[in-house]
PDB file of N, CA and C in Angstrom:
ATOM      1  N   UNK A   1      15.985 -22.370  -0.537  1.00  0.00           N
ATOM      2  CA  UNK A   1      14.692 -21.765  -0.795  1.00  0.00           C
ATOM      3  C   UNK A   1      13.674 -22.795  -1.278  1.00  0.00           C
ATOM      4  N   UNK A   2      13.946 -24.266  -1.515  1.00  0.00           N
ATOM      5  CA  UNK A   2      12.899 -24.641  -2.013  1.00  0.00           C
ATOM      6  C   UNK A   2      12.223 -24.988  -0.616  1.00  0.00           C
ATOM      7  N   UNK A   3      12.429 -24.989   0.495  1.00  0.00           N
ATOM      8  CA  UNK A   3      11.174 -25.346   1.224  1.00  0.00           C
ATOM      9  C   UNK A   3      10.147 -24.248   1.234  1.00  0.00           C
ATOM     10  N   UNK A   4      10.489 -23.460   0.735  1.00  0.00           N
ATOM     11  CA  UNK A   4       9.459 -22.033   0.600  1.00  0.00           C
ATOM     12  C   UNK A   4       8.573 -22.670  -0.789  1.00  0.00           C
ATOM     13  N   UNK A   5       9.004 -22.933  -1.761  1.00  0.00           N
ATOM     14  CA  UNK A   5       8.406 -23.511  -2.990  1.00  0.00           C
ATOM     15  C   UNK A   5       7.250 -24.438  -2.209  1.00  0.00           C
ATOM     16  N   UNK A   6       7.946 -25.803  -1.416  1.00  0.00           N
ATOM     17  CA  UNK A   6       6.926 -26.525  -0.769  1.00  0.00           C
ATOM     18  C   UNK A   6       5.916 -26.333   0.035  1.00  0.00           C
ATOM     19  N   UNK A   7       6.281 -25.103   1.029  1.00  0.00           N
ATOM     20  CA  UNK A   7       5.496 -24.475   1.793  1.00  0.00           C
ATOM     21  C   UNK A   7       4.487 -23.611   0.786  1.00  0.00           C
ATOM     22  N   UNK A   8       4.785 -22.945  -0.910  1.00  0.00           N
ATOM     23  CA  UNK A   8       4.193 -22.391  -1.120  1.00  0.00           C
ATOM     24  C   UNK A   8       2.638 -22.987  -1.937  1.00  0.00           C
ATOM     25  N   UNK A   9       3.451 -24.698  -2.522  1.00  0.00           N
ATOM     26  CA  UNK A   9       2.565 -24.809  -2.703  1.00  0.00           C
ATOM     27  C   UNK A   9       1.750 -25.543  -1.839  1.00  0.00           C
ATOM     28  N   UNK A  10       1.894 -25.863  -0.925  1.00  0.00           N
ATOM     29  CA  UNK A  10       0.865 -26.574  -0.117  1.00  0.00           C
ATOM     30  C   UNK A  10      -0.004 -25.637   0.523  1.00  0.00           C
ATOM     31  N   UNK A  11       0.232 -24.351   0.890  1.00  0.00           N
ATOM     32  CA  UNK A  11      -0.408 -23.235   0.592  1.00  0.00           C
ATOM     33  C   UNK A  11      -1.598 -23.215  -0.037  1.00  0.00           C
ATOM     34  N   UNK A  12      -0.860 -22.772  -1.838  1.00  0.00           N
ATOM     35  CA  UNK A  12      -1.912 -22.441  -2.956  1.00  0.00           C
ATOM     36  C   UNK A  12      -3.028 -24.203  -3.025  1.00  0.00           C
ATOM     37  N   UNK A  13      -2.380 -25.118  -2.791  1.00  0.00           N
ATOM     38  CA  UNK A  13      -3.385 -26.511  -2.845  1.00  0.00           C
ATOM     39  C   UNK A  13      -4.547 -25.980  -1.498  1.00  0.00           C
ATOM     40  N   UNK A  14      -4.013 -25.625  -0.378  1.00  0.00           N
ATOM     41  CA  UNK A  14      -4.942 -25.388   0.354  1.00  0.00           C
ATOM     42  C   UNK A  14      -6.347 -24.310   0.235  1.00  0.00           C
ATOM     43  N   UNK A  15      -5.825 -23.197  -0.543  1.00  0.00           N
ATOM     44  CA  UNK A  15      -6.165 -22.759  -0.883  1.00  0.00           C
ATOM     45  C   UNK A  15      -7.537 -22.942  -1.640  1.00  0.00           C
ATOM     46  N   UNK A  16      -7.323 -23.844  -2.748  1.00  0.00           N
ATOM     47  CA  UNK A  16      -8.084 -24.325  -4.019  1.00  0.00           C
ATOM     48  C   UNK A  16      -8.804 -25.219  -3.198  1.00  0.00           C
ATOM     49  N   UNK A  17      -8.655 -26.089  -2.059  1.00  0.00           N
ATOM     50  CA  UNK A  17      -9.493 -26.879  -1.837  1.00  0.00           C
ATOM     51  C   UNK A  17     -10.350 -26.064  -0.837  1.00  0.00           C
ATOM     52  N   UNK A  18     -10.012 -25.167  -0.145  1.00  0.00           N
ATOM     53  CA  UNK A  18     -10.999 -24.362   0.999  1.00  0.00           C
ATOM     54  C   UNK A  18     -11.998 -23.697   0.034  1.00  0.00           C
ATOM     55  N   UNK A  19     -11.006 -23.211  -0.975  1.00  0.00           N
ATOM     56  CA  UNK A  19     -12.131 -21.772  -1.785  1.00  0.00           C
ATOM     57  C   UNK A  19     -12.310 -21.032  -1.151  1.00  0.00           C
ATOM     58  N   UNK A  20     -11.209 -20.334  -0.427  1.00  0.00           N
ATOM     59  CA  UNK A  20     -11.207 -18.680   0.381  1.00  0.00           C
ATOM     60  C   UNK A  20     -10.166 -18.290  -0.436  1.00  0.00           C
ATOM     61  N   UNK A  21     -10.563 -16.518  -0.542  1.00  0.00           N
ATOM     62  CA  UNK A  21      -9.635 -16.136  -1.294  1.00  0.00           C
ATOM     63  C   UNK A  21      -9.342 -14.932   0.287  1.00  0.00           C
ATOM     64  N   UNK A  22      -7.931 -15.300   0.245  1.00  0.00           N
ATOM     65  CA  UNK A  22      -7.377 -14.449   1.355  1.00  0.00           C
ATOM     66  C   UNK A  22      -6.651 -13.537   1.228  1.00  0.00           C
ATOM     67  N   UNK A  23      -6.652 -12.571   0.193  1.00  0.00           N
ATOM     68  CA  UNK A  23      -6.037 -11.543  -0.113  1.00  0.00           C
ATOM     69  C   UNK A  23      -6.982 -10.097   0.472  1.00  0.00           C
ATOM     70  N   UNK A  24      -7.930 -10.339  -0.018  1.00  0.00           N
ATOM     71  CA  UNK A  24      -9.166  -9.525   0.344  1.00  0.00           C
ATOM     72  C   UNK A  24      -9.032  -8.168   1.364  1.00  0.00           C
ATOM     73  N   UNK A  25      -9.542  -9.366   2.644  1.00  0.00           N
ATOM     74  CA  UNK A  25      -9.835  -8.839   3.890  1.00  0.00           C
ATOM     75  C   UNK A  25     -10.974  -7.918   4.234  1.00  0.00           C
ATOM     76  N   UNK A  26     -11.467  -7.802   2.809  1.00  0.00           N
ATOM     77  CA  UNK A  26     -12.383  -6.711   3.138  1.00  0.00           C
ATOM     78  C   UNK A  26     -13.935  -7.134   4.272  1.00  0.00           C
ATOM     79  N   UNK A  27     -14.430  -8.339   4.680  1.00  0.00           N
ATOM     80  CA  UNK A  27     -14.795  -8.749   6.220  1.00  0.00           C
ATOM     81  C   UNK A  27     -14.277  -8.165   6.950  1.00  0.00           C
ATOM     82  N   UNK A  28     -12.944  -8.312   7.576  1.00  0.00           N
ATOM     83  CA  UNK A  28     -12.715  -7.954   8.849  1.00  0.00           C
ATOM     84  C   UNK A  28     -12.600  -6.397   8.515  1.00  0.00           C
ATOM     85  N   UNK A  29     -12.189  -5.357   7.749  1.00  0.00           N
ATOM     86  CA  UNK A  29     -12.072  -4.341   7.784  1.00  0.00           C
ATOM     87  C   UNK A  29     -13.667  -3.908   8.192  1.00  0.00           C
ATOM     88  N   UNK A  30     -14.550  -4.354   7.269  1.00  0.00           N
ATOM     89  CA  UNK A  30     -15.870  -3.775   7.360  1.00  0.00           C
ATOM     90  C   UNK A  30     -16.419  -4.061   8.533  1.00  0.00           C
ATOM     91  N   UNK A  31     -15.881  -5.365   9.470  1.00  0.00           N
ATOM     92  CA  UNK A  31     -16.315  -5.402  10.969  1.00  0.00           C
ATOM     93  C   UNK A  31     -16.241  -4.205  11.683  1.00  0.00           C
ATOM     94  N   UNK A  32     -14.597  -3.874  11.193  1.00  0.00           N
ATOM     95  CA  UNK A  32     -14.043  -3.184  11.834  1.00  0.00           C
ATOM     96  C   UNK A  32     -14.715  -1.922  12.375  1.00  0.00           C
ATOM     97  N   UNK A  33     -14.902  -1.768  10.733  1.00  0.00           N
ATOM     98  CA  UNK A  33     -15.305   0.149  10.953  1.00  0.00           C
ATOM     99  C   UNK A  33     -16.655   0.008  11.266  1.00  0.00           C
ATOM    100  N   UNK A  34     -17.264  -1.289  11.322  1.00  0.00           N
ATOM    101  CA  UNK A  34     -18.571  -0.897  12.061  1.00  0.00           C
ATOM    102  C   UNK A  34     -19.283  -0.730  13.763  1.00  0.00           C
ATOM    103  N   UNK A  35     -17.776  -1.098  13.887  1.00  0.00           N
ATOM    104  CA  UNK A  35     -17.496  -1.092  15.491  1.00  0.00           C
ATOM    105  C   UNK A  35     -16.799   0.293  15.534  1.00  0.00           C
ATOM    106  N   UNK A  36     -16.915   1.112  15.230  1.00  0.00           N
ATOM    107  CA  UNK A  36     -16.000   2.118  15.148  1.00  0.00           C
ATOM    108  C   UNK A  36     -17.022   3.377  14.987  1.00  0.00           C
ATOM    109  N   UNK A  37     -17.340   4.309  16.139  1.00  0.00           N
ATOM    110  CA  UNK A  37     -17.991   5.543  15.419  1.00  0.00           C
ATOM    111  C   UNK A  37     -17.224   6.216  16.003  1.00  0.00           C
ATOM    112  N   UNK A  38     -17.980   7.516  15.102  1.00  0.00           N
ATOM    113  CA  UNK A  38     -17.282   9.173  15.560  1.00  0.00           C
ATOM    114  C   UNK A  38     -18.677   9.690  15.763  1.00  0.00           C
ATOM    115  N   UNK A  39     -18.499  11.182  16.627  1.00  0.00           N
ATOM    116  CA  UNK A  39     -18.979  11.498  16.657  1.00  0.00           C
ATOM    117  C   UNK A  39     -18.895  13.046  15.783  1.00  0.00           C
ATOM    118  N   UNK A  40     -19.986  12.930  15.042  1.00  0.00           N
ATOM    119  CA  UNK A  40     -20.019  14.378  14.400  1.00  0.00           C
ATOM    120  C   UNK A  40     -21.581  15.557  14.522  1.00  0.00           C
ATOM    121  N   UNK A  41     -21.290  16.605  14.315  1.00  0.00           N
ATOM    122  CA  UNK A  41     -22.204  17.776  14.480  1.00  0.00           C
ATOM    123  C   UNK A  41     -22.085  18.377  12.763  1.00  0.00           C
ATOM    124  N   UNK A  42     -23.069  19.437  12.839  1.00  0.00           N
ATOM    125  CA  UNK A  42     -23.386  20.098  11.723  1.00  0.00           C
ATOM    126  C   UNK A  42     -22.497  21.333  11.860  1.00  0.00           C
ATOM    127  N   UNK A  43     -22.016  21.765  10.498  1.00  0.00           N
ATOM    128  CA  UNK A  43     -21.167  22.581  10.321  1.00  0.00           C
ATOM    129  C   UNK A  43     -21.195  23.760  10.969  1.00  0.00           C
ATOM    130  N   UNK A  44     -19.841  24.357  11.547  1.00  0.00           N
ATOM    131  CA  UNK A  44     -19.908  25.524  12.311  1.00  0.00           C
ATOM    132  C   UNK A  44     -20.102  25.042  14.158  1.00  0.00           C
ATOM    133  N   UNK A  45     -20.990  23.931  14.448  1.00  0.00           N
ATOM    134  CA  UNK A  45     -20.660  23.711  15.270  1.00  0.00           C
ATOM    135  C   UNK A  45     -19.615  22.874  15.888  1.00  0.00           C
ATOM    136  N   UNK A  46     -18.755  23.040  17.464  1.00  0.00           N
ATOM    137  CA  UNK A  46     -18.053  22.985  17.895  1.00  0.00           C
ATOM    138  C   UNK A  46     -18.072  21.568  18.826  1.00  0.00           C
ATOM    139  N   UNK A  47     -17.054  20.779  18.984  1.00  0.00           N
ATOM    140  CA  UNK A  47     -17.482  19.483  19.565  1.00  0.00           C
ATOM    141  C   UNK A  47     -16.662  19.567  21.311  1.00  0.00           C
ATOM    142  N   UNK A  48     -17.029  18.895  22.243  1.00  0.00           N
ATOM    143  CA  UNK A  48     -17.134  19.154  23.517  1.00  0.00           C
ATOM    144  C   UNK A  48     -15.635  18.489  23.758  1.00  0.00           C
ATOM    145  N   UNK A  49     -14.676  18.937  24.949  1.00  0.00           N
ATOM    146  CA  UNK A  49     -14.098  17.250  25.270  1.00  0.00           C
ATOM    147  C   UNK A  49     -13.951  15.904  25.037  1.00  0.00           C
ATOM    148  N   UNK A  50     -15.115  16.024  25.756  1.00  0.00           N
ATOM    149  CA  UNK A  50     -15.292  14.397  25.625  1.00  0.00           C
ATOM    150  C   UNK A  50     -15.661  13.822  24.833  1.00  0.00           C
ATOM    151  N   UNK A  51     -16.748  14.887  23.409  1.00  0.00           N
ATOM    152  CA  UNK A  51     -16.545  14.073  22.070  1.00  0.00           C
ATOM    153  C   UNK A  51     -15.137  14.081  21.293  1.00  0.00           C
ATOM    154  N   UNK A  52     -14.428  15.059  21.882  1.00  0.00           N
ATOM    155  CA  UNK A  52     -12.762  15.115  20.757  1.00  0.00           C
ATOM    156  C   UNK A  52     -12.219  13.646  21.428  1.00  0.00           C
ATOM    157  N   UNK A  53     -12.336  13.706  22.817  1.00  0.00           N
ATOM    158  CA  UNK A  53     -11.387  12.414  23.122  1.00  0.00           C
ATOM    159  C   UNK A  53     -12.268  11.481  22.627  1.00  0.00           C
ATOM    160  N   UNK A  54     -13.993  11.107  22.681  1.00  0.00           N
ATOM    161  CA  UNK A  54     -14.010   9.888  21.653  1.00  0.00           C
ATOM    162  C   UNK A  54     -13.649   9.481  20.028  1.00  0.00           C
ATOM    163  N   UNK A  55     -13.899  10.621  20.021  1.00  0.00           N
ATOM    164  CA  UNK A  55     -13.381  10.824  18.188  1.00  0.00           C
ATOM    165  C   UNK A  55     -11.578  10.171  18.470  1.00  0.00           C
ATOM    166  N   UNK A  56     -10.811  10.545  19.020  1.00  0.00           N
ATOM    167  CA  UNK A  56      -9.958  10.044  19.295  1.00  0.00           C
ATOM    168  C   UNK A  56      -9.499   8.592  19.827  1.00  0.00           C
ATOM    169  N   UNK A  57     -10.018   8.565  20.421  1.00  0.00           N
ATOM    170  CA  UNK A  57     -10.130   7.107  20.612  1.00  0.00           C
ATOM    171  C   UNK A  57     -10.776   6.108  19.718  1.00  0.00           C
ATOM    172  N   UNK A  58     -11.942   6.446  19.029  1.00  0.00           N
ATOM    173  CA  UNK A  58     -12.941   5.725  17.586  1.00  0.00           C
ATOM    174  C   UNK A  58     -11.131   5.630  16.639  1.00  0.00           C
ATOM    175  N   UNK A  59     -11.129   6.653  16.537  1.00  0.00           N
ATOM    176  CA  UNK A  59      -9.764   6.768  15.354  1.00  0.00           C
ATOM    177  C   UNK A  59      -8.598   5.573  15.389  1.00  0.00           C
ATOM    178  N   UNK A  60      -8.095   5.679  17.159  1.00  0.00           N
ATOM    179  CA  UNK A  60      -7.012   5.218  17.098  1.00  0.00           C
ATOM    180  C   UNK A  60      -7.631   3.480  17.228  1.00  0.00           C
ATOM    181  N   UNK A  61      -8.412   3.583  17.808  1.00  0.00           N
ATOM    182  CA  UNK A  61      -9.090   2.087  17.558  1.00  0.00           C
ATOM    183  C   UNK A  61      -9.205   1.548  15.929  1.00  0.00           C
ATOM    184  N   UNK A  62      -9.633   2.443  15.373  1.00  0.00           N
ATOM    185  CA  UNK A  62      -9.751   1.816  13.687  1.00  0.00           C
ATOM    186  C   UNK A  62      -8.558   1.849  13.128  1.00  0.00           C
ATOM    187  N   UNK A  63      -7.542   2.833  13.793  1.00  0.00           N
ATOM    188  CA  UNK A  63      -5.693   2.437  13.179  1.00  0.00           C
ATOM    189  C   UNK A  63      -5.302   1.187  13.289  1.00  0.00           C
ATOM    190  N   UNK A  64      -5.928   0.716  15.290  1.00  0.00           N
ATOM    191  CA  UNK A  64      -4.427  -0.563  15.230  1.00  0.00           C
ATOM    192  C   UNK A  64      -5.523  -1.706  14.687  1.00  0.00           C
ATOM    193  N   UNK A  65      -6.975  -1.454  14.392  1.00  0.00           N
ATOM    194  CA  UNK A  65      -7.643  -2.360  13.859  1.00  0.00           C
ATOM    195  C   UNK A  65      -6.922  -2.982  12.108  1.00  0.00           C
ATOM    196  N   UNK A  66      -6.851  -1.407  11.691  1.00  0.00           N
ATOM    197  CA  UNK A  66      -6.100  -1.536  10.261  1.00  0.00           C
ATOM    198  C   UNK A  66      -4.660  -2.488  10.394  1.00  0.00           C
ATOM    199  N   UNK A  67      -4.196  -2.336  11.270  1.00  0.00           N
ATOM    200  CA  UNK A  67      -2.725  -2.823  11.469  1.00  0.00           C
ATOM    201  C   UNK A  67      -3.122  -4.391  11.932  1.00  0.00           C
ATOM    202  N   UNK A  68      -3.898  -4.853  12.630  1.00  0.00           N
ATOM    203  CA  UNK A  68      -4.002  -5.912  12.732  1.00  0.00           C
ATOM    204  C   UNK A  68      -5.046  -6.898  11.808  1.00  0.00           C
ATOM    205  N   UNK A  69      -5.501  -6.475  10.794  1.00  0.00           N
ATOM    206  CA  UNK A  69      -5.688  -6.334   9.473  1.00  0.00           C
ATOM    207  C   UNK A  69      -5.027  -6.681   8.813  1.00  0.00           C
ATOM    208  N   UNK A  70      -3.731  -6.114   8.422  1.00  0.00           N
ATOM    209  CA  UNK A  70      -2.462  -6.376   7.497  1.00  0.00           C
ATOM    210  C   UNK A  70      -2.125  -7.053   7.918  1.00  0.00           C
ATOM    211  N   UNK A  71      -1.769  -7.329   9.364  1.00  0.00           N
ATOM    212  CA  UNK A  71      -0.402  -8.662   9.632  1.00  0.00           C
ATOM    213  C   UNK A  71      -1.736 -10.167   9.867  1.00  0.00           C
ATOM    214  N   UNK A  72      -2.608  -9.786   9.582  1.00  0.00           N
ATOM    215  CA  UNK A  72      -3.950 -11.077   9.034  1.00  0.00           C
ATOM    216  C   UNK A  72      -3.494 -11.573   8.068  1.00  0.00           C
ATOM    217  N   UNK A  73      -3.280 -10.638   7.330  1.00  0.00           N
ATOM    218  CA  UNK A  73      -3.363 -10.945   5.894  1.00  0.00           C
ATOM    219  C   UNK A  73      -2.205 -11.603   5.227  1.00  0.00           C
ATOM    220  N   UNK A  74      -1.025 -11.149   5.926  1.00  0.00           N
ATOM    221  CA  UNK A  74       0.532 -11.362   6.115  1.00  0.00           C
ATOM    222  C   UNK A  74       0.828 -13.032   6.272  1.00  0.00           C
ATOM    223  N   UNK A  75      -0.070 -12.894   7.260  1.00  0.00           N
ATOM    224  CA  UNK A  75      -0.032 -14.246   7.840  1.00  0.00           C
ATOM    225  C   UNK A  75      -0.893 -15.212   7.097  1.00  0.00           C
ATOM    226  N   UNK A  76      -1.844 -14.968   6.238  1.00  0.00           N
ATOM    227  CA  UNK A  76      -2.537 -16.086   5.030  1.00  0.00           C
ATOM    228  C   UNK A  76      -1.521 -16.145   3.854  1.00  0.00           C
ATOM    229  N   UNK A  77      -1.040 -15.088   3.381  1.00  0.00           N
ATOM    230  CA  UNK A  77      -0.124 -15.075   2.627  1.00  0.00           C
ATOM    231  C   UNK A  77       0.912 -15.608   2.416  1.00  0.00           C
ATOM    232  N   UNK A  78       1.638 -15.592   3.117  1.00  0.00           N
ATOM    233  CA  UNK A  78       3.091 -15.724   3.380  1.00  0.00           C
ATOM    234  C   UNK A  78       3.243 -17.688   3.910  1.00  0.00           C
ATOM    235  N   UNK A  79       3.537 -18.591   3.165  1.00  0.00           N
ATOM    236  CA  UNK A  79       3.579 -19.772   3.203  1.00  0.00           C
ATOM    237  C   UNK A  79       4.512 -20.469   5.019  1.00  0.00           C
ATOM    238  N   UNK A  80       4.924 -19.735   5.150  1.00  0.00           N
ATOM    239  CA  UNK A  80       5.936 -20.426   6.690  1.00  0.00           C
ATOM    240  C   UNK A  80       5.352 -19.611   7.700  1.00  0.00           C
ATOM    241  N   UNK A  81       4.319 -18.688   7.559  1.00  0.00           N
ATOM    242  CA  UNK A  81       3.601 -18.172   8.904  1.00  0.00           C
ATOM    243  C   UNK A  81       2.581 -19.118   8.918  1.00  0.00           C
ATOM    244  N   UNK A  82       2.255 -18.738  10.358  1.00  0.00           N
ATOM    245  CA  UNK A  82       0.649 -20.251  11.079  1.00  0.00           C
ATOM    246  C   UNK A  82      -0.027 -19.087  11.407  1.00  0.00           C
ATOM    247  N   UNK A  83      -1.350 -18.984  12.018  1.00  0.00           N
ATOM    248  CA  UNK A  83      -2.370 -18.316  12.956  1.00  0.00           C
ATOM    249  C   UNK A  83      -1.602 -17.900  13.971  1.00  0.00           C
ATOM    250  N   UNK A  84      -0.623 -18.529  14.267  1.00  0.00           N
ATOM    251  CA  UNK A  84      -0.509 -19.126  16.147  1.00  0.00           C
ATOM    252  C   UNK A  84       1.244 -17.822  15.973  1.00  0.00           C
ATOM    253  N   UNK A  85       1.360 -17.742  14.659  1.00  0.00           N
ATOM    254  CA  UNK A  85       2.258 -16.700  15.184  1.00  0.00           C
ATOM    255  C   UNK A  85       2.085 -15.277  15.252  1.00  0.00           C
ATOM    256  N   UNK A  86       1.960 -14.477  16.564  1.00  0.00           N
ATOM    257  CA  UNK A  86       1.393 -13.635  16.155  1.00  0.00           C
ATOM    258  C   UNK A  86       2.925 -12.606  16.782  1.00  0.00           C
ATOM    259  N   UNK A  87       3.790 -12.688  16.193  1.00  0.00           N
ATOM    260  CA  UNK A  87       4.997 -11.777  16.735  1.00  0.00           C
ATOM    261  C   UNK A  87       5.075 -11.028  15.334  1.00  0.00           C
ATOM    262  N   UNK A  88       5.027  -9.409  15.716  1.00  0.00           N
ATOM    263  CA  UNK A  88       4.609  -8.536  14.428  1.00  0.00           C
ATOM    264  C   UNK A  88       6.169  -8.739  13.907  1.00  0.00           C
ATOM    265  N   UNK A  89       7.447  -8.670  14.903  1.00  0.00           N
ATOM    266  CA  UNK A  89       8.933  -8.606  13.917  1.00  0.00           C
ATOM    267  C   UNK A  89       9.353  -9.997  13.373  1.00  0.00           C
ATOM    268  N   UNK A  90       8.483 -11.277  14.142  1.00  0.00           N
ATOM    269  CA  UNK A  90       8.561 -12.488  13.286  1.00  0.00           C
ATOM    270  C   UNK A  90       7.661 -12.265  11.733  1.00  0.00           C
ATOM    271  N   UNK A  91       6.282 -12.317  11.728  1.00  0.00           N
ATOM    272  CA  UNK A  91       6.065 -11.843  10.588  1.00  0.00           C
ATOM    273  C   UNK A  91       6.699 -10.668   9.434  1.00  0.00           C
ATOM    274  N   UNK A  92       7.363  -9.740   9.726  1.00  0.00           N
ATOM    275  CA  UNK A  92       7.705  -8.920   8.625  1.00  0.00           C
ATOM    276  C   UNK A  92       9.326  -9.725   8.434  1.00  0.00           C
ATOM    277  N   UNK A  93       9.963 -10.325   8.991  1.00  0.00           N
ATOM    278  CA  UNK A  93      11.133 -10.914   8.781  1.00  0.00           C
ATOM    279  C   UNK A  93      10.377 -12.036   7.986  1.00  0.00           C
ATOM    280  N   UNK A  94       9.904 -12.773   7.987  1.00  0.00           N
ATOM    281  CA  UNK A  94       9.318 -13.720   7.146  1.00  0.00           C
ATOM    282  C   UNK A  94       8.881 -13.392   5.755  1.00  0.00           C
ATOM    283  N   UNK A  95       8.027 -12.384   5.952  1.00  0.00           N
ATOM    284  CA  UNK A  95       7.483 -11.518   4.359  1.00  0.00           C
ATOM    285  C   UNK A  95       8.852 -10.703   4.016  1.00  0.00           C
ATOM    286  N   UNK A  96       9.672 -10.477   4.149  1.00  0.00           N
ATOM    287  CA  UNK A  96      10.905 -10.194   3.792  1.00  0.00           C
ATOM    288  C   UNK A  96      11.192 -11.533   3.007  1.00  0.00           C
ATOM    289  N   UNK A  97      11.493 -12.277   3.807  1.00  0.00           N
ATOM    290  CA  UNK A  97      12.195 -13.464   3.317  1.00  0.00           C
ATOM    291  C   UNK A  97      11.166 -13.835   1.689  1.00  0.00           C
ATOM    292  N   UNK A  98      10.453 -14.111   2.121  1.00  0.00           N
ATOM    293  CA  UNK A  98       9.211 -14.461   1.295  1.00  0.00           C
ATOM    294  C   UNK A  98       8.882 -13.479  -0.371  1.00  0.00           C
ATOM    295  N   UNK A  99       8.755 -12.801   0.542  1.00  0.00           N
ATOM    296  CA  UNK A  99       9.840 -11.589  -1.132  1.00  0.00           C
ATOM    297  C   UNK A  99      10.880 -11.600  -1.683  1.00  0.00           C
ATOM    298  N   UNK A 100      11.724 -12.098  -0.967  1.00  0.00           N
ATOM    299  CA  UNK A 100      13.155 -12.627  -1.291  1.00  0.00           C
ATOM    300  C   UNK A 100      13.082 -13.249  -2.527  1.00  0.00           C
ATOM    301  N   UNK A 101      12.593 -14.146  -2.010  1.00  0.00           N
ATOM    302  CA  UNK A 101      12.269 -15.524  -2.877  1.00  0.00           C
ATOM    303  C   UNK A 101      11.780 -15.656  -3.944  1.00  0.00           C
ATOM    304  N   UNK A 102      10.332 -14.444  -3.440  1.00  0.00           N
ATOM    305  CA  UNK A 102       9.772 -14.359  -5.230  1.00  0.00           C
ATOM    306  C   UNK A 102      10.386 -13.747  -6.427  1.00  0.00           C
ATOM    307  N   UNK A 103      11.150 -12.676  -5.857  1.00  0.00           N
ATOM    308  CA  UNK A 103      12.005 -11.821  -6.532  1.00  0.00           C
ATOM    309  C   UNK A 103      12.938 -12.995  -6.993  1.00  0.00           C
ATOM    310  N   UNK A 104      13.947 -13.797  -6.167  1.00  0.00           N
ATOM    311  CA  UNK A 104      14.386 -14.640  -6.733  1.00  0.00           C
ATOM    312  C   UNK A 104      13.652 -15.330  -7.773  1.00  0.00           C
ATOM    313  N   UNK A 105      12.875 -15.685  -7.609  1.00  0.00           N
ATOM    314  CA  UNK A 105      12.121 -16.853  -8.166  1.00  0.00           C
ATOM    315  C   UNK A 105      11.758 -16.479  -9.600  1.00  0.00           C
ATOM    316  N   UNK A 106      11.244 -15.140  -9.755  1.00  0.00           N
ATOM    317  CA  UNK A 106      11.251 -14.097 -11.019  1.00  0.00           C
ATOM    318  C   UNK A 106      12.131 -14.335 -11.563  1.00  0.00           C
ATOM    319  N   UNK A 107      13.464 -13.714 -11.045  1.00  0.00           N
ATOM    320  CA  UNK A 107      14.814 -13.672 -11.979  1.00  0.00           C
ATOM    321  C   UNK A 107      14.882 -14.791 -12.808  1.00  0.00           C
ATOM    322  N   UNK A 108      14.876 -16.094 -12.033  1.00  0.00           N
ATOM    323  CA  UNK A 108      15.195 -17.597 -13.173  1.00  0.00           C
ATOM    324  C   UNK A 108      14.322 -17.212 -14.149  1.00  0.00           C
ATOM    325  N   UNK A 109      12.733 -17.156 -13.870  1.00  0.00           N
ATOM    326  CA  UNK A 109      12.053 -17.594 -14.678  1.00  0.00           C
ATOM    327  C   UNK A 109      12.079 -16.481 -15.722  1.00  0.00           C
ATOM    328  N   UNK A 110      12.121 -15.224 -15.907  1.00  0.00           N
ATOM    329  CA  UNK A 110      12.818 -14.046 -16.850  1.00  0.00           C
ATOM    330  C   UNK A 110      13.948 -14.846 -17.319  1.00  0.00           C
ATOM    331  N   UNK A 111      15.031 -14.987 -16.474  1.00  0.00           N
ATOM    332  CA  UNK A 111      16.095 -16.311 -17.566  1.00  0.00           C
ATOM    333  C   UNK A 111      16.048 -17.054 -18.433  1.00  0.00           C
ATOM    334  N   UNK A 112      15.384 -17.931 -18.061  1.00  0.00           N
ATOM    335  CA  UNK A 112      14.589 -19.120 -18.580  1.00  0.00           C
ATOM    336  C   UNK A 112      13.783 -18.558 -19.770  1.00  0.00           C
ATOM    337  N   UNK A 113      12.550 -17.797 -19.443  1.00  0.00           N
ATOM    338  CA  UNK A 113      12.029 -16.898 -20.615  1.00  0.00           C
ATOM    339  C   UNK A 113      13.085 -16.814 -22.038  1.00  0.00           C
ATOM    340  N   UNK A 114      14.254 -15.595 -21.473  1.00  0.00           N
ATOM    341  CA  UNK A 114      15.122 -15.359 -22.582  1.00  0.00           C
ATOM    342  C   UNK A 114      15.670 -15.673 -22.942  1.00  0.00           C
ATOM    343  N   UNK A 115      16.290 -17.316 -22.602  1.00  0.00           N
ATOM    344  CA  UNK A 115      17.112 -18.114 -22.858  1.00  0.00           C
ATOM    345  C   UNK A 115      16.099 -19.097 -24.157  1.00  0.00           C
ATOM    346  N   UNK A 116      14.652 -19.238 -23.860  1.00  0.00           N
ATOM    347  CA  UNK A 116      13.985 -19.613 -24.854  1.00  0.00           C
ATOM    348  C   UNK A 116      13.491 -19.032 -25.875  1.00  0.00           C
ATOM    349  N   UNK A 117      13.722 -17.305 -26.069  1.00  0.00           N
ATOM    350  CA  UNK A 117      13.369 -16.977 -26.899  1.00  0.00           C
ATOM    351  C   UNK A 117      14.638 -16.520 -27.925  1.00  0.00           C
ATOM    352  N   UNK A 118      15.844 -17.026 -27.378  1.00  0.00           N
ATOM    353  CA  UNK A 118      16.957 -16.616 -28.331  1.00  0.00           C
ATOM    354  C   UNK A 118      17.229 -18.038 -28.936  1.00  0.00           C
TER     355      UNK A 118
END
């Protein structure tokens, strides 16, 4: 696991020297939904076909927008993903791993903690 340590911090250094904070995302979401309408009427009235199927389609467009959103974000996060990978079961096997680690990484340092305070 320490190449994850190395990967993580060359990461967080990158980080500090860009000055983006990439947790966010809230840009691309707000692109998102601004590319995104519905169509709506005033109460009581009834919407046609072809506005239910755009409403439907606006919708499912702003879902896989959301979804490709997260695995954005996945991918700034997560120290051993690049841009260039964009395989959704490579990324969540990675953020698996990557949780792994921190969780590991917790445990020592809780150790360590209580080992210094006894």
């Amino acid at each position: 696991m320490d190449n994850y340590q190395q990967q993580f911090d060359a990461h967080q250094a990158e980080m500090s020297v860009t000055g983006k904070e990439t947790t966010s995302g809230t840009g691309d979401f707000a692109t998102a939904k601004a590319k995104v309408s519905r169509v709506t009427k005033k109460k009581g009235e009834l919407l046609t076909e072809d506005e239910k199927k755009a409403n439907h389609i606006a919708s499912e467009q702003k879902r896989r927008q959301n979804i490709r959103t997260g695995y954005d974000q996945l991918i700034q996060i997560v120290p051993t993903l690049t841009p260039s990978q964009r395989s959704e079961a490579l990324i969540l096997q990675k953020t698996v791993e990557y949780i792994k680690y921190l969780l590991m990484e917790r445990e020592i340092l809780e150790g360590q903690l209580k080992d210094a305070n006894h």
